[in-house]
Structures are given as C-alpha cells and as structure tokens.
C-alpha atoms as a PDB file:
ATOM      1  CA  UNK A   1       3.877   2.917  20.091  1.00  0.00           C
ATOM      2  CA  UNK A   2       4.797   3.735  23.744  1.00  0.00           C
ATOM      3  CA  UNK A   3       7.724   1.901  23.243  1.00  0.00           C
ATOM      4  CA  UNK A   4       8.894   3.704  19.960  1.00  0.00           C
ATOM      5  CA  UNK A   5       8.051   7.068  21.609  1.00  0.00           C
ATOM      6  CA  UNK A   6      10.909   6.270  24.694  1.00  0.00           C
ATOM      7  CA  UNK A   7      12.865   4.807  21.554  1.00  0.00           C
ATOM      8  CA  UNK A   8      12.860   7.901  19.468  1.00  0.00           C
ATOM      9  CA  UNK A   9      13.687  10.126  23.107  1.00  0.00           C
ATOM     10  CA  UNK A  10      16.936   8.333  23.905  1.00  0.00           C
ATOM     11  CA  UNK A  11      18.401   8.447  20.154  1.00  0.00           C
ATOM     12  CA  UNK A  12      17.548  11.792  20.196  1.00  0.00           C
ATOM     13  CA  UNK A  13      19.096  12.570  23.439  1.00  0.00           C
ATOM     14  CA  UNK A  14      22.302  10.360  21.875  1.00  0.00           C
ATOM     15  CA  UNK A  15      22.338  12.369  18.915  1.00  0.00           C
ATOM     16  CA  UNK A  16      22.116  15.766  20.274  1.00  0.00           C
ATOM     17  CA  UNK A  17      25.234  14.795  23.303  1.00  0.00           C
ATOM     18  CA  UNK A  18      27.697  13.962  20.559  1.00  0.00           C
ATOM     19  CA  UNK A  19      26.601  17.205  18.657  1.00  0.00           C
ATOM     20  CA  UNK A  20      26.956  19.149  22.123  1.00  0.00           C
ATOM     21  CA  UNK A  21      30.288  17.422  22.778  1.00  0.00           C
ATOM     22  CA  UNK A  22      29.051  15.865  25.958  1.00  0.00           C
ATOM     23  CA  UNK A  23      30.233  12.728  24.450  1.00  0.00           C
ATOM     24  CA  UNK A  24      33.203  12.666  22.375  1.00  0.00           C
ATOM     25  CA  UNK A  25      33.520  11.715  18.517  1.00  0.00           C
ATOM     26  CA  UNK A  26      36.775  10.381  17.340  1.00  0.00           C
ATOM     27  CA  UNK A  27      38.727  11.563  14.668  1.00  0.00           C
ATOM     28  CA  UNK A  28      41.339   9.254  12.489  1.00  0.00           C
ATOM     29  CA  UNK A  29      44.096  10.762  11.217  1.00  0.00           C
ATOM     30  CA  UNK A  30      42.235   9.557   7.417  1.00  0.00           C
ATOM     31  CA  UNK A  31      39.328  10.651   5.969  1.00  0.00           C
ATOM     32  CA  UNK A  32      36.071   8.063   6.875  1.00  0.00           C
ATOM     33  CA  UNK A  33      33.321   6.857   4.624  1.00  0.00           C
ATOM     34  CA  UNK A  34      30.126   5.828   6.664  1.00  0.00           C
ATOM     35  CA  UNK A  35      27.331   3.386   4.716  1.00  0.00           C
ATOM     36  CA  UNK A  36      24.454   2.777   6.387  1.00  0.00           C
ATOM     37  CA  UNK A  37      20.776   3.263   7.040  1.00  0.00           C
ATOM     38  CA  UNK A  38      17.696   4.426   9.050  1.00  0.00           C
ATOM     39  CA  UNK A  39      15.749   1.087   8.667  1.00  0.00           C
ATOM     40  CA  UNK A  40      16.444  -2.021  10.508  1.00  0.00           C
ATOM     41  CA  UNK A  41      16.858  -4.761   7.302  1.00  0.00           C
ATOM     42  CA  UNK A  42      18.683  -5.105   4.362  1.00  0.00           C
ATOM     43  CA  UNK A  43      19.197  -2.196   1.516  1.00  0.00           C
ATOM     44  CA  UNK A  44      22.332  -2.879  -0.062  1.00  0.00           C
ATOM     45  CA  UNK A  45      24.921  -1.829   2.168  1.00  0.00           C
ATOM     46  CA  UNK A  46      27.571  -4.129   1.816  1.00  0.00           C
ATOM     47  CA  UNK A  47      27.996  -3.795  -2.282  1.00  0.00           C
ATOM     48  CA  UNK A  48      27.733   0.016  -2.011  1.00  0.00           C
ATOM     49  CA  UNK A  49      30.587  -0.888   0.366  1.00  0.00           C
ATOM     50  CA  UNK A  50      32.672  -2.751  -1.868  1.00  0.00           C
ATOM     51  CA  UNK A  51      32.168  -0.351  -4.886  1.00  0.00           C
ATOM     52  CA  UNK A  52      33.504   2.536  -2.540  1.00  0.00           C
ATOM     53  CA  UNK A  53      36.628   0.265  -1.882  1.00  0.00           C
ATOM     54  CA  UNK A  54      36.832  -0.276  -5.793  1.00  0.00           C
ATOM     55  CA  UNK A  55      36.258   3.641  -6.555  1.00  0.00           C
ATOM     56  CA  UNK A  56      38.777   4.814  -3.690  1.00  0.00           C
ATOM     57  CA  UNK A  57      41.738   2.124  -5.382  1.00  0.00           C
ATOM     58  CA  UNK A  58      41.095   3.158  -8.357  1.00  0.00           C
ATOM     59  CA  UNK A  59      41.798   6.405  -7.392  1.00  0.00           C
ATOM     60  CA  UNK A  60      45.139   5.486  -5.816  1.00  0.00           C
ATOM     61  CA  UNK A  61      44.082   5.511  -2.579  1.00  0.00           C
ATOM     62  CA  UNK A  62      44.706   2.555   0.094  1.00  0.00           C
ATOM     63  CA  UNK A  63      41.437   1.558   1.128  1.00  0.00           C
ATOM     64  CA  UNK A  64      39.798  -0.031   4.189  1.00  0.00           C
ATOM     65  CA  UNK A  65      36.968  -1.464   6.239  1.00  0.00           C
ATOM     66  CA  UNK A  66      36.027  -1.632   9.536  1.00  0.00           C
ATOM     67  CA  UNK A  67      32.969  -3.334  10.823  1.00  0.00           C
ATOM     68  CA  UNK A  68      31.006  -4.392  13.969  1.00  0.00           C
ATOM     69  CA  UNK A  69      31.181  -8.212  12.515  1.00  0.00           C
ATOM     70  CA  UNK A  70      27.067  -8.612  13.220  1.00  0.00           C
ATOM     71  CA  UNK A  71      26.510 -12.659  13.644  1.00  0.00           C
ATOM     72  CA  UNK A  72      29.960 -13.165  14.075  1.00  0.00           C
ATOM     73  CA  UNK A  73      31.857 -14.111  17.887  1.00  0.00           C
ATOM     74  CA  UNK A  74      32.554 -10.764  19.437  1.00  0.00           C
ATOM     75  CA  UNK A  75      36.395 -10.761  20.122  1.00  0.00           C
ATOM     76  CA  UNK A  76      37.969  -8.262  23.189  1.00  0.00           C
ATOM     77  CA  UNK A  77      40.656  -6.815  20.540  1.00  0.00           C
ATOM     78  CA  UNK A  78      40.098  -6.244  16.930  1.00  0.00           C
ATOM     79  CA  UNK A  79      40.673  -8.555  14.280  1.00  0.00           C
ATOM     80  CA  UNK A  80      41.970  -8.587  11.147  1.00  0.00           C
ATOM     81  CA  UNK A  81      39.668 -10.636   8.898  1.00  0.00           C
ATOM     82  CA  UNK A  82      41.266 -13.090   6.639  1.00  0.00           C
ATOM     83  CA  UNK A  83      39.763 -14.579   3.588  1.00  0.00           C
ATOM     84  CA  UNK A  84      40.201 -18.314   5.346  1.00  0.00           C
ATOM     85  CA  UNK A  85      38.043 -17.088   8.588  1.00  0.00           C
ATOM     86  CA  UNK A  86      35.077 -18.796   9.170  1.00  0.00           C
ATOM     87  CA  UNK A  87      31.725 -16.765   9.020  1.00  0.00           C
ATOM     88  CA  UNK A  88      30.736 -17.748  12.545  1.00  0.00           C
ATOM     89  CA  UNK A  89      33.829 -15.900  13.941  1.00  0.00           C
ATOM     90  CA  UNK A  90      34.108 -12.682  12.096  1.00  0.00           C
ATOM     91  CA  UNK A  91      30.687 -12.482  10.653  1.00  0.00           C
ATOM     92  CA  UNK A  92      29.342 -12.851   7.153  1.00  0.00           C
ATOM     93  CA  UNK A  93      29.475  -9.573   5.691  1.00  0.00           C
ATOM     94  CA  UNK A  94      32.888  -8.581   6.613  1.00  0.00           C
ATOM     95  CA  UNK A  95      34.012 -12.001   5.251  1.00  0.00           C
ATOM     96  CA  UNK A  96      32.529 -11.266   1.654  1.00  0.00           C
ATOM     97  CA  UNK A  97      34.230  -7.535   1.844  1.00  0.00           C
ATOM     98  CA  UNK A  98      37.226  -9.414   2.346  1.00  0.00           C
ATOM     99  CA  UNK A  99      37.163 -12.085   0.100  1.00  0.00           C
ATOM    100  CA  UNK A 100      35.787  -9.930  -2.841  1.00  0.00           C
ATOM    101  CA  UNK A 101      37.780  -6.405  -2.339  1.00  0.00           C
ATOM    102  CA  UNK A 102      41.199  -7.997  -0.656  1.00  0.00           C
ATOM    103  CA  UNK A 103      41.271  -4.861   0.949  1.00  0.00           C
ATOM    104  CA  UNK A 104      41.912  -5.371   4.811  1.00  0.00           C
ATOM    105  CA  UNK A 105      38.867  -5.352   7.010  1.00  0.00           C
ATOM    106  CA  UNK A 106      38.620  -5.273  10.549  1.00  0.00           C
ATOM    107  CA  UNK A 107      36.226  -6.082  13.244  1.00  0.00           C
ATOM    108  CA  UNK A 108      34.670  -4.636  16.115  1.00  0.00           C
ATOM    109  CA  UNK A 109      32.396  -3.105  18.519  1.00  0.00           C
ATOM    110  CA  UNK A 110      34.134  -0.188  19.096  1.00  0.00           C
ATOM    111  CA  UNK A 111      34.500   0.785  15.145  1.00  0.00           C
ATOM    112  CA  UNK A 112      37.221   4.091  16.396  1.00  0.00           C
ATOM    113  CA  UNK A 113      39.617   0.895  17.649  1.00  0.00           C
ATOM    114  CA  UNK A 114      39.378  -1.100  14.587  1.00  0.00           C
ATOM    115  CA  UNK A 115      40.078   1.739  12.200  1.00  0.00           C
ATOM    116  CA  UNK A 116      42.901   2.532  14.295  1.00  0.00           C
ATOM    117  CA  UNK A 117      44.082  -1.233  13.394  1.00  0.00           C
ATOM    118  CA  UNK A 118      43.954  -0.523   9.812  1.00  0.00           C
ATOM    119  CA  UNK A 119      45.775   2.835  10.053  1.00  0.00           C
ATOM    120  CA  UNK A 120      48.584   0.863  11.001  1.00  0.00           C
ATOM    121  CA  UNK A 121      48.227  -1.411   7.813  1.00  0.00           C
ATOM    122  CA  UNK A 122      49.024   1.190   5.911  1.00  0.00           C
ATOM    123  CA  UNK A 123      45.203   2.716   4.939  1.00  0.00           C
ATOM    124  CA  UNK A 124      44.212   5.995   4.087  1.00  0.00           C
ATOM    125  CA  UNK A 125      40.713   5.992   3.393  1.00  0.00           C
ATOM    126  CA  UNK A 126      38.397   4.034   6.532  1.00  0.00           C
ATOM    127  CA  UNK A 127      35.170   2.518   4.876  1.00  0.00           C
ATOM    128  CA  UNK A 128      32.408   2.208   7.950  1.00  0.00           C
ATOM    129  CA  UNK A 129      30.405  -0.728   6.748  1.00  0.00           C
ATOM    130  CA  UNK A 130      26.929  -0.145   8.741  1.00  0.00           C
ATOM    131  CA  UNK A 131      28.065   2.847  10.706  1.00  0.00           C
ATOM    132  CA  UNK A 132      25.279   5.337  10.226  1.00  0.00           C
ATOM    133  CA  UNK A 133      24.581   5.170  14.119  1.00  0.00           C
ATOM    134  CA  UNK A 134      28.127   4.650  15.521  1.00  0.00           C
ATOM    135  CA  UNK A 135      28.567   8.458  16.773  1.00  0.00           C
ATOM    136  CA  UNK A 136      31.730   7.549  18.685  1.00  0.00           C
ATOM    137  CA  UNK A 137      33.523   7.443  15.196  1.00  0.00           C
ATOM    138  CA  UNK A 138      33.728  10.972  13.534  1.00  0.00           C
ATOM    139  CA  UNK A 139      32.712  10.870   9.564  1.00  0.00           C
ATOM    140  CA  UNK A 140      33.997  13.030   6.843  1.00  0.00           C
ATOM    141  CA  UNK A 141      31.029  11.672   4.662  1.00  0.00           C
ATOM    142  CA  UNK A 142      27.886   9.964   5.287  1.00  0.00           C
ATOM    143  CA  UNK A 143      26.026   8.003   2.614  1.00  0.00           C
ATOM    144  CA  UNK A 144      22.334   6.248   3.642  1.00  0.00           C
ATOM    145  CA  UNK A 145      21.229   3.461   1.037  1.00  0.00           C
ATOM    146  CA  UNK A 146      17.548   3.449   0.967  1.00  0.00           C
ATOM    147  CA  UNK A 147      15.635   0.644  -0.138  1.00  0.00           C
ATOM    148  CA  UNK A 148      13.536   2.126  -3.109  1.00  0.00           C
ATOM    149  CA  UNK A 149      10.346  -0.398  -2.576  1.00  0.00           C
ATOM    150  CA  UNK A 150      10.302  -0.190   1.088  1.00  0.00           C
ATOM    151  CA  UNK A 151      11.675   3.252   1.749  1.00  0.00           C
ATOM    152  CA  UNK A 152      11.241   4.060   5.270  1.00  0.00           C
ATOM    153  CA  UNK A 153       7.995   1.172   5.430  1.00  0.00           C
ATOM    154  CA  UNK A 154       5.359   2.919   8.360  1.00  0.00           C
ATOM    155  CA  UNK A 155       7.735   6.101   9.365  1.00  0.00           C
ATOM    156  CA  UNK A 156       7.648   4.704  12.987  1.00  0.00           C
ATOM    157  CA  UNK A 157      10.347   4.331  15.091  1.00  0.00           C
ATOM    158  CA  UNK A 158      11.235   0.844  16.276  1.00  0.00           C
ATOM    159  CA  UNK A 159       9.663  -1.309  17.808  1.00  0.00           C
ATOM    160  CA  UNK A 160       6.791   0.451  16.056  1.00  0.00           C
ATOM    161  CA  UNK A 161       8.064   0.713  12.467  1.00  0.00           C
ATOM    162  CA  UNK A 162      11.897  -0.133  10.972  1.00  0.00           C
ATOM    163  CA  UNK A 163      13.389   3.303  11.733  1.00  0.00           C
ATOM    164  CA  UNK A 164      16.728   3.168  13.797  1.00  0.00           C
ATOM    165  CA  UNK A 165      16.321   7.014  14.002  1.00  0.00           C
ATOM    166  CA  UNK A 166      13.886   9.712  12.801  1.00  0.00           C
ATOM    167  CA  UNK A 167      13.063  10.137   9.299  1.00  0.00           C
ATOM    168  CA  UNK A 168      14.830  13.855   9.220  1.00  0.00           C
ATOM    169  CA  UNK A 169      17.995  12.365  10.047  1.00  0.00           C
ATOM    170  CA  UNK A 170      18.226  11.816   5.711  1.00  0.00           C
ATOM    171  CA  UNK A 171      18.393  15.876   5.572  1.00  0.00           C
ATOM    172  CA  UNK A 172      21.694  15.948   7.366  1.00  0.00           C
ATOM    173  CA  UNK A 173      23.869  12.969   5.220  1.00  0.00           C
ATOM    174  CA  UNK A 174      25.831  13.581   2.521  1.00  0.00           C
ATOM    175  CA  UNK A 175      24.094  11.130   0.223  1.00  0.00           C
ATOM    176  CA  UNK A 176      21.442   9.509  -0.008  1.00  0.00           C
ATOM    177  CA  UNK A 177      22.001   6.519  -2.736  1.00  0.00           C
ATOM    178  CA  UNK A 178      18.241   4.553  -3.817  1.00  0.00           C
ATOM    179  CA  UNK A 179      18.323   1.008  -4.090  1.00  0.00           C
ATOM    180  CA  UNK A 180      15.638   0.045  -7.057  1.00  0.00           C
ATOM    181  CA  UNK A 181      12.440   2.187  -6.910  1.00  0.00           C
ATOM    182  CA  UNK A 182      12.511   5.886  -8.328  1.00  0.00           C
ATOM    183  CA  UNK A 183      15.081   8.527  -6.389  1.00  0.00           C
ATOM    184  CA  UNK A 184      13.510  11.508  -5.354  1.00  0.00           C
ATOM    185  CA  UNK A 185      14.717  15.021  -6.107  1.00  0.00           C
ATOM    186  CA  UNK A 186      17.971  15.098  -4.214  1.00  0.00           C
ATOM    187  CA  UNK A 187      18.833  11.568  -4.057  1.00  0.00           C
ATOM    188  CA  UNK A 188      20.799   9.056  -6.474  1.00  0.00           C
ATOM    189  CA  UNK A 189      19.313   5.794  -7.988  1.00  0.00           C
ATOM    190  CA  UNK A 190      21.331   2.799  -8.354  1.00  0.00           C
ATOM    191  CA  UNK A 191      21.063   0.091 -10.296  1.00  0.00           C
ATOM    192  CA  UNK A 192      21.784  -3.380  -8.829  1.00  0.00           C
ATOM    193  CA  UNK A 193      21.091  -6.890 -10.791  1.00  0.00           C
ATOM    194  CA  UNK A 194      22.405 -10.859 -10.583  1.00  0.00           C
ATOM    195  CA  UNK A 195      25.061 -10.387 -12.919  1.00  0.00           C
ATOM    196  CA  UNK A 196      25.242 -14.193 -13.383  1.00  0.00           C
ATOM    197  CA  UNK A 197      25.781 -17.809 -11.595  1.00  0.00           C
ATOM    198  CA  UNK A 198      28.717 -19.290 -10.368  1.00  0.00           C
ATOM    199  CA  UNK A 199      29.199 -23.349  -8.840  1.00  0.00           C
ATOM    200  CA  UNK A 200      29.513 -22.974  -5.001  1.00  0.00           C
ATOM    201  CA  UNK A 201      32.357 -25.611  -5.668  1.00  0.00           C
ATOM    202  CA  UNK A 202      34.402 -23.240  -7.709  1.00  0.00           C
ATOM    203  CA  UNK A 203      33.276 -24.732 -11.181  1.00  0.00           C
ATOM    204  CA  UNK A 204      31.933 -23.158 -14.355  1.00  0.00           C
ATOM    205  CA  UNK A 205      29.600 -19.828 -14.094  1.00  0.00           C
ATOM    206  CA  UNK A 206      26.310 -19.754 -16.510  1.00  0.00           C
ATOM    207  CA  UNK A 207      24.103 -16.989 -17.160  1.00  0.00           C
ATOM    208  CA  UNK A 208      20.580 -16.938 -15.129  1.00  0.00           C
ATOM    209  CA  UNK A 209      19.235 -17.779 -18.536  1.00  0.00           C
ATOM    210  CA  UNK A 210      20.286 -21.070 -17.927  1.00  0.00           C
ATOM    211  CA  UNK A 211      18.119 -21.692 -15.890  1.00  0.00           C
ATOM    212  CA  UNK A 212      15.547 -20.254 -17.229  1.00  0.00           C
ATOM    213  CA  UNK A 213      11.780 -22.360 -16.850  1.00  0.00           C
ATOM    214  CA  UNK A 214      13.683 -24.754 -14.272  1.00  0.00           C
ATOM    215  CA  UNK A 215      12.442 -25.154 -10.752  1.00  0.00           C
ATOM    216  CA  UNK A 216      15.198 -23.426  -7.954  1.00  0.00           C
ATOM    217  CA  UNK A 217      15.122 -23.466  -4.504  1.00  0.00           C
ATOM    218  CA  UNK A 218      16.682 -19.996  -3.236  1.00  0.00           C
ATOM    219  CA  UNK A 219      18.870 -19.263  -0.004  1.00  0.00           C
ATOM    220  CA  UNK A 220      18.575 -16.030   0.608  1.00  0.00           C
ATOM    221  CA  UNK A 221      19.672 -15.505   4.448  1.00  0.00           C
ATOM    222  CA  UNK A 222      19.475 -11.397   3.726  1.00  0.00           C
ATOM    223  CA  UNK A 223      17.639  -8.774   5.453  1.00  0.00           C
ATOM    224  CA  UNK A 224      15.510  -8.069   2.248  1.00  0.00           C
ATOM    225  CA  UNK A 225      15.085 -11.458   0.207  1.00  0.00           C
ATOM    226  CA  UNK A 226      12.151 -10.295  -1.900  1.00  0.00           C
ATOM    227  CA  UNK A 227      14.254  -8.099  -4.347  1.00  0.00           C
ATOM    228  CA  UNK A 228      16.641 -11.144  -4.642  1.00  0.00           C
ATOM    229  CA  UNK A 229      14.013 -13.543  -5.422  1.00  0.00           C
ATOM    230  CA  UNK A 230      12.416 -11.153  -7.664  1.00  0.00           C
ATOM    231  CA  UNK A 231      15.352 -10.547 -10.050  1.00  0.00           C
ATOM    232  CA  UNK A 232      15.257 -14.472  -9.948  1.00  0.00           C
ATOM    233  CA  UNK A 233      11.815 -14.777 -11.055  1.00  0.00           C
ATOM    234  CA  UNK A 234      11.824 -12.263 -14.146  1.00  0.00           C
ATOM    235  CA  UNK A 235      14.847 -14.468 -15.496  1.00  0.00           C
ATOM    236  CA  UNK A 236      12.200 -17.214 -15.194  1.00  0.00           C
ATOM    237  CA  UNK A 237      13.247 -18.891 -13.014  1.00  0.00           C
ATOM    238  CA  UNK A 238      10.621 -21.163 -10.520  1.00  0.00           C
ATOM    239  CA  UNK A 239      11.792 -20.013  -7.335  1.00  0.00           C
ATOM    240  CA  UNK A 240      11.007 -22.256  -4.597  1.00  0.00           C
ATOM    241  CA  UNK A 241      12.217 -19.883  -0.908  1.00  0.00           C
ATOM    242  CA  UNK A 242      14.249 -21.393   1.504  1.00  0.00           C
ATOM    243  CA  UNK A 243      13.177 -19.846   4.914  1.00  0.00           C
ATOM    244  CA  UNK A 244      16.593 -18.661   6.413  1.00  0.00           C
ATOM    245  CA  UNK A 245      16.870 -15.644   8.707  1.00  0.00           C
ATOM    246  CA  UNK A 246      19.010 -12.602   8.060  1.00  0.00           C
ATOM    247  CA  UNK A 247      22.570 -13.374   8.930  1.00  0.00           C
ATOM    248  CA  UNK A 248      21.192 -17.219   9.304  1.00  0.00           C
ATOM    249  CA  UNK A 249      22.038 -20.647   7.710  1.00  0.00           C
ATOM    250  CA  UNK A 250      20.730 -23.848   7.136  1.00  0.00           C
ATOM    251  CA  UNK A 251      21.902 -27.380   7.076  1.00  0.00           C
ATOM    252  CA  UNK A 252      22.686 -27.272   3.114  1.00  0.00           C
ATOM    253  CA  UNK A 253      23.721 -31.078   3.378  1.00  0.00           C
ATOM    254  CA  UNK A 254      20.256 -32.095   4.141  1.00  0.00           C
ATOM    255  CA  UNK A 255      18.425 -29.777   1.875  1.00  0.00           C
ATOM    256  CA  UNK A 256      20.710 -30.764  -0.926  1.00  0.00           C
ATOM    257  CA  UNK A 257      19.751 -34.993   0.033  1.00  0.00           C
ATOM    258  CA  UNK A 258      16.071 -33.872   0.397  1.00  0.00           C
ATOM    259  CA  UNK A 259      16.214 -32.770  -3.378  1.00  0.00           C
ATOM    260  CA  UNK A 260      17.560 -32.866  -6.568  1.00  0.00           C
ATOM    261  CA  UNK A 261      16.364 -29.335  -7.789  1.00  0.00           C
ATOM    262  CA  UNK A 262      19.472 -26.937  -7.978  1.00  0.00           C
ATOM    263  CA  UNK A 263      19.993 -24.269  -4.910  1.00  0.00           C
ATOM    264  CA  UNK A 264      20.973 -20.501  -5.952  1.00  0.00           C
ATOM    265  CA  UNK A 265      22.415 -18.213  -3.101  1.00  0.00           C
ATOM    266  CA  UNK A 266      23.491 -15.029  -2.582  1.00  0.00           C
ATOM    267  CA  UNK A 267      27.284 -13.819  -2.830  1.00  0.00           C
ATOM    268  CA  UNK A 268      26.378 -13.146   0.789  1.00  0.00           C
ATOM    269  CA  UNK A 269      25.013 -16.598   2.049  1.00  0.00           C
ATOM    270  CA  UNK A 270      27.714 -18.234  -0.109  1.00  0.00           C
ATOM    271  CA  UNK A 271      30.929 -17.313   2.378  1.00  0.00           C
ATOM    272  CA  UNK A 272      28.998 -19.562   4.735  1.00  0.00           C
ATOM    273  CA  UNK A 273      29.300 -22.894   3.322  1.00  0.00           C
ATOM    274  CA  UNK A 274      31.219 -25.641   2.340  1.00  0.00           C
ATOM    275  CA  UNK A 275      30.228 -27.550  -1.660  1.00  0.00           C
ATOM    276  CA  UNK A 276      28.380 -30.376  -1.306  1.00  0.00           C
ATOM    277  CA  UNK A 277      27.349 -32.894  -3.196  1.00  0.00           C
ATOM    278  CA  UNK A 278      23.978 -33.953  -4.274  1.00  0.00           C
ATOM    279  CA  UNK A 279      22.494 -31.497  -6.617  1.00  0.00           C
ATOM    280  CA  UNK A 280      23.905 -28.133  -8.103  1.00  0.00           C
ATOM    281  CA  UNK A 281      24.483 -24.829  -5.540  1.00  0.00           C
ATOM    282  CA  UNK A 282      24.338 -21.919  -7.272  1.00  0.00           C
ATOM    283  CA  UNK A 283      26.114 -18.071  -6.385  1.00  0.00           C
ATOM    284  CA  UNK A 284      24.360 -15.635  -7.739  1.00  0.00           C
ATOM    285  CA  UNK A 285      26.750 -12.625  -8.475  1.00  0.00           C
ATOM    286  CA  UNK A 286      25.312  -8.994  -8.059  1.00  0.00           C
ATOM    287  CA  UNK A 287      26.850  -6.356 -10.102  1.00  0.00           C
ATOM    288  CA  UNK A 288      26.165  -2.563  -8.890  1.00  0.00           C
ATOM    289  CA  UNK A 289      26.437   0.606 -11.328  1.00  0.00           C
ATOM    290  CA  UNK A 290      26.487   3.469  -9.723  1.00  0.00           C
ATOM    291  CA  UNK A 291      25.224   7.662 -11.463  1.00  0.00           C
ATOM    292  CA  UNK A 292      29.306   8.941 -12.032  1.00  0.00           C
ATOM    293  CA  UNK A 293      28.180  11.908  -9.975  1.00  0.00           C
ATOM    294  CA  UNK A 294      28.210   9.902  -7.050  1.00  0.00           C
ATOM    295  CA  UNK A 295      31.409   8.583  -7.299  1.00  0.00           C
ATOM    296  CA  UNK A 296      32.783  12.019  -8.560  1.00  0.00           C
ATOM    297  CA  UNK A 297      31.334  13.520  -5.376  1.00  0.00           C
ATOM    298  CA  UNK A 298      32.800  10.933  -3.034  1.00  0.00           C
ATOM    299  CA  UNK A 299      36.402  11.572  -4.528  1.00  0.00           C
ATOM    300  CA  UNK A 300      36.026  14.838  -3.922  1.00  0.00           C
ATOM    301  CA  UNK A 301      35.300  14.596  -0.296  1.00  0.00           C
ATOM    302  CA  UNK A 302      38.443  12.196   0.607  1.00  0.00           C
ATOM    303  CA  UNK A 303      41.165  14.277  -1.464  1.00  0.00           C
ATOM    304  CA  UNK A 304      39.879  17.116   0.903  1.00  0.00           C
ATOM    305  CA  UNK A 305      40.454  14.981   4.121  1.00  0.00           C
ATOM    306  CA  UNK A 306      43.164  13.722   2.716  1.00  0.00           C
ATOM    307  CA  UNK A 307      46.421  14.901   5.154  1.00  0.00           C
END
C-alpha cells in the first residue's frame, strides 16, 4: 500500500505537468486515436484496434498504427513492421495488427517518432495501440476498453491493485468501450466471441462445434486467458490450460510430441509460431461487433481533425 500511495503521487504529478505544459505534448499534423486502459492485463485492446483501422478505411481514410512493440527487441529508430517479422523483434501484437489490417504499423518507445514515420507513408488517421499513458503524444480521442468481469479488480493503484492510474481518470476519455459484463450508464458494451478455428498450417477452418466434447489443450499467452478459455468451454469443449505468460511462448514442438490431443490458440499467440507436426494446432478467430454509435462517434471526431 505504501508503495501504491508514492505510485499514485508521481502519475499524478505526470499527469498534471503535461496538463500545465511543463512538459510538452506533441501534436501530428493527423488526427490520433488512443486505445488503452487503466488496468495492468489484458481487455481487448488490440481487436478494438483493428476494428478502428477497419472503420477509419472504410470511411476512406488512410489508416495507421503506432506501437511501443511490448516483448519485442527495442530498436534506436522506428520500424516499420512487416508481415514476415518475427514476433521476438517487433513484438506480438503489432505483428497481428499488421498481418490482419495490412495497414502500416510502426514501433517504438517514443510513440510521437513512430507516428511521424507513418505520416510519411502516406497516413491520415494515427491509431495509438496501448497509449492511454503515453502523454508525450497529443490525442484527439481517447477510448479505455474495460474488462466487464474484472473492471477495475481492488481500485488500488499498482503494486497494490491493477490500476496504471486513478480510477477518475475514466471521467475525462472520450469512450469508454466494455468488454463482456454489463456497461454502465455512459459506457458502450461490446460483444467479442471465437468466431471459428483455423489450422496453424494454413489448412481448412471448422467451427468450434467441431470440437465439441473433445479434450483441447489451450495456449493462451494473453493478459486475461479466462474469458478465452471460457468461450472455449461453453462450445464444449474440454479445455486442458497451457500455462504461458502474457506476451510468452512455449516450446510447441515438445508439447505437440508430449500429446496427441489437438492445441487451440489465440489469433494473438498464433503470429508466434511455426506448424508443426504431431497433432492438430488450432487458431481460434475472434470476431468483435461493436454498438454503431460508437463507430458513428469516432468518425465524427477524425473528420473534425481532419486538415
């Protein structure tokens, strides 16, 4: 508690020296979309991410993502992700954006440099993937995604509870979007499920009913693998957990020797490994819907940033 007490001072003190100017926000020349959260773990960040990418094209506009590249190799410079990169260099997140949006995604620490990259790509709309906290890059919109089981877990800051900042910090974002769980008055629900299965060799898809009664073991190397392995589980599925830590991986040659019961991943664990052979692996793909309001609401924000 001491410890979340000195916490909760210096984000606070953070917070207020950007709002004083004392320490300067950025501006691109294009409106910017920051996802995030106020909880350390996962809440469904990254496909709110990709959906904004989708809703923002569709809307003729030239999307693009910048990220810090979290369990990837920091690099001095940004970099330009491409969809042959390897996980371990640019991170596994940013790799899925990539590979499932094709819009162009770059990494880095310093989030103001890397959508500076893309500006010269030819974007006009900068997608912060996990930017909530990155004050040094200005926002014209700022969306939290809650986890609707968890919420905000104890209220306590960290190391005390899961909160990266305060719990009042929700009052002053744009949107707050509710991942499962019921959405309180002024927030949106969404509605996220496993959509179906795909081979991790590129081979037929099948529905989860497929599997239905069988024995799987999951890989689930997410920040939240509970809701994952629960959608499993009411499909019928005998889930057997894999223990893998967020952003993780394990030796999938060896697990797929040790047994012949199929493997099912997530989309997100997926970009991190080669087929094998053995016994079946599994993608599970996750397909978001999204109230219209929200996306109505977004639109409207960017064609007013728009230059």
């Amino acid at each position: 508690m001491p410890f979340a007490g000195l916490f909760r001072l210096l984000v606070g003190v953070r917070r207020f020296a950007y709002q004083a100017g004392w320490l300067r926000a950025h501006r691109l020349a294009v409106p910017v979309i920051v996802v995030g959260n106020l909880t350390v773990g996962g809440t469904g960040k990254t496909p709110v991410t990709a959906w904004l990418v989708e809703l923002c094209r569709a809307a003729g506009f030239r999307p693009g993502i910048v990220s810090r590249g979290y369990g990837g190799r920091p690099s001095p410079a940004p970099r330009l992700v491409s969809p042959s990169d390897d996980a371990l260099d640019v991170g596994d997140e940013p790799l899925l954006l990539r590979r499932q949006t094709g819009a162009p995604v770059c990494v880095h620490v310093d989030r103001v440099a890397a959508g500076r990259q893309l500006l010269e790509l030819g974007v006009n709309v900068v997608i912060a993937d996990d930017g909530l906290q990155h004050y040094r890059l200005h926002r014209d919109l700022e969306i939290a995604v809650l986890d609707g089981v968890r919420r905000l877990g104890n209220g306590f800051m960290l190391p005390a509870g899961p909160l990266r900042e305060p719990a009042a910090r929700l009052e002053s974002v744009d949107l707050v979007l509710v991942n499962g769980g019921v959405a309180r008055v002024g927030e949106h629900a969404l509605e996220s499920r496993i959509s179906g299965l795909r081979a991790l060799d590129g081979g037929a898809g099948c529905g989860l009913e497929a599997l239905r009664g069988q024995a799987v073991r999951t890989v689930a190397g997410i920040g939240n693998p509970a809701r994952f392995h629960a959608q499993l589980a009411a499909a019928g599925l005998k889930i057997q957990p894999v223990a893998v830590p967020d952003h993780g991986r394990v030796d999938l040659a060896a697990l797929s020797r040790d047994s012949d019961v199929p493997i099912v991943m997530t989309e997100k664990d997926a970009v991190k490994y080669a087929p094998v052979s053995g016994c079946p692996v599994w993608v599970a793909g996750l397909e978001l819907r999204v109230p219209a309001e929200v996306g109505a609401r977004v639109l409207e924000r960017v064609r007013a940033f728009s230059p």
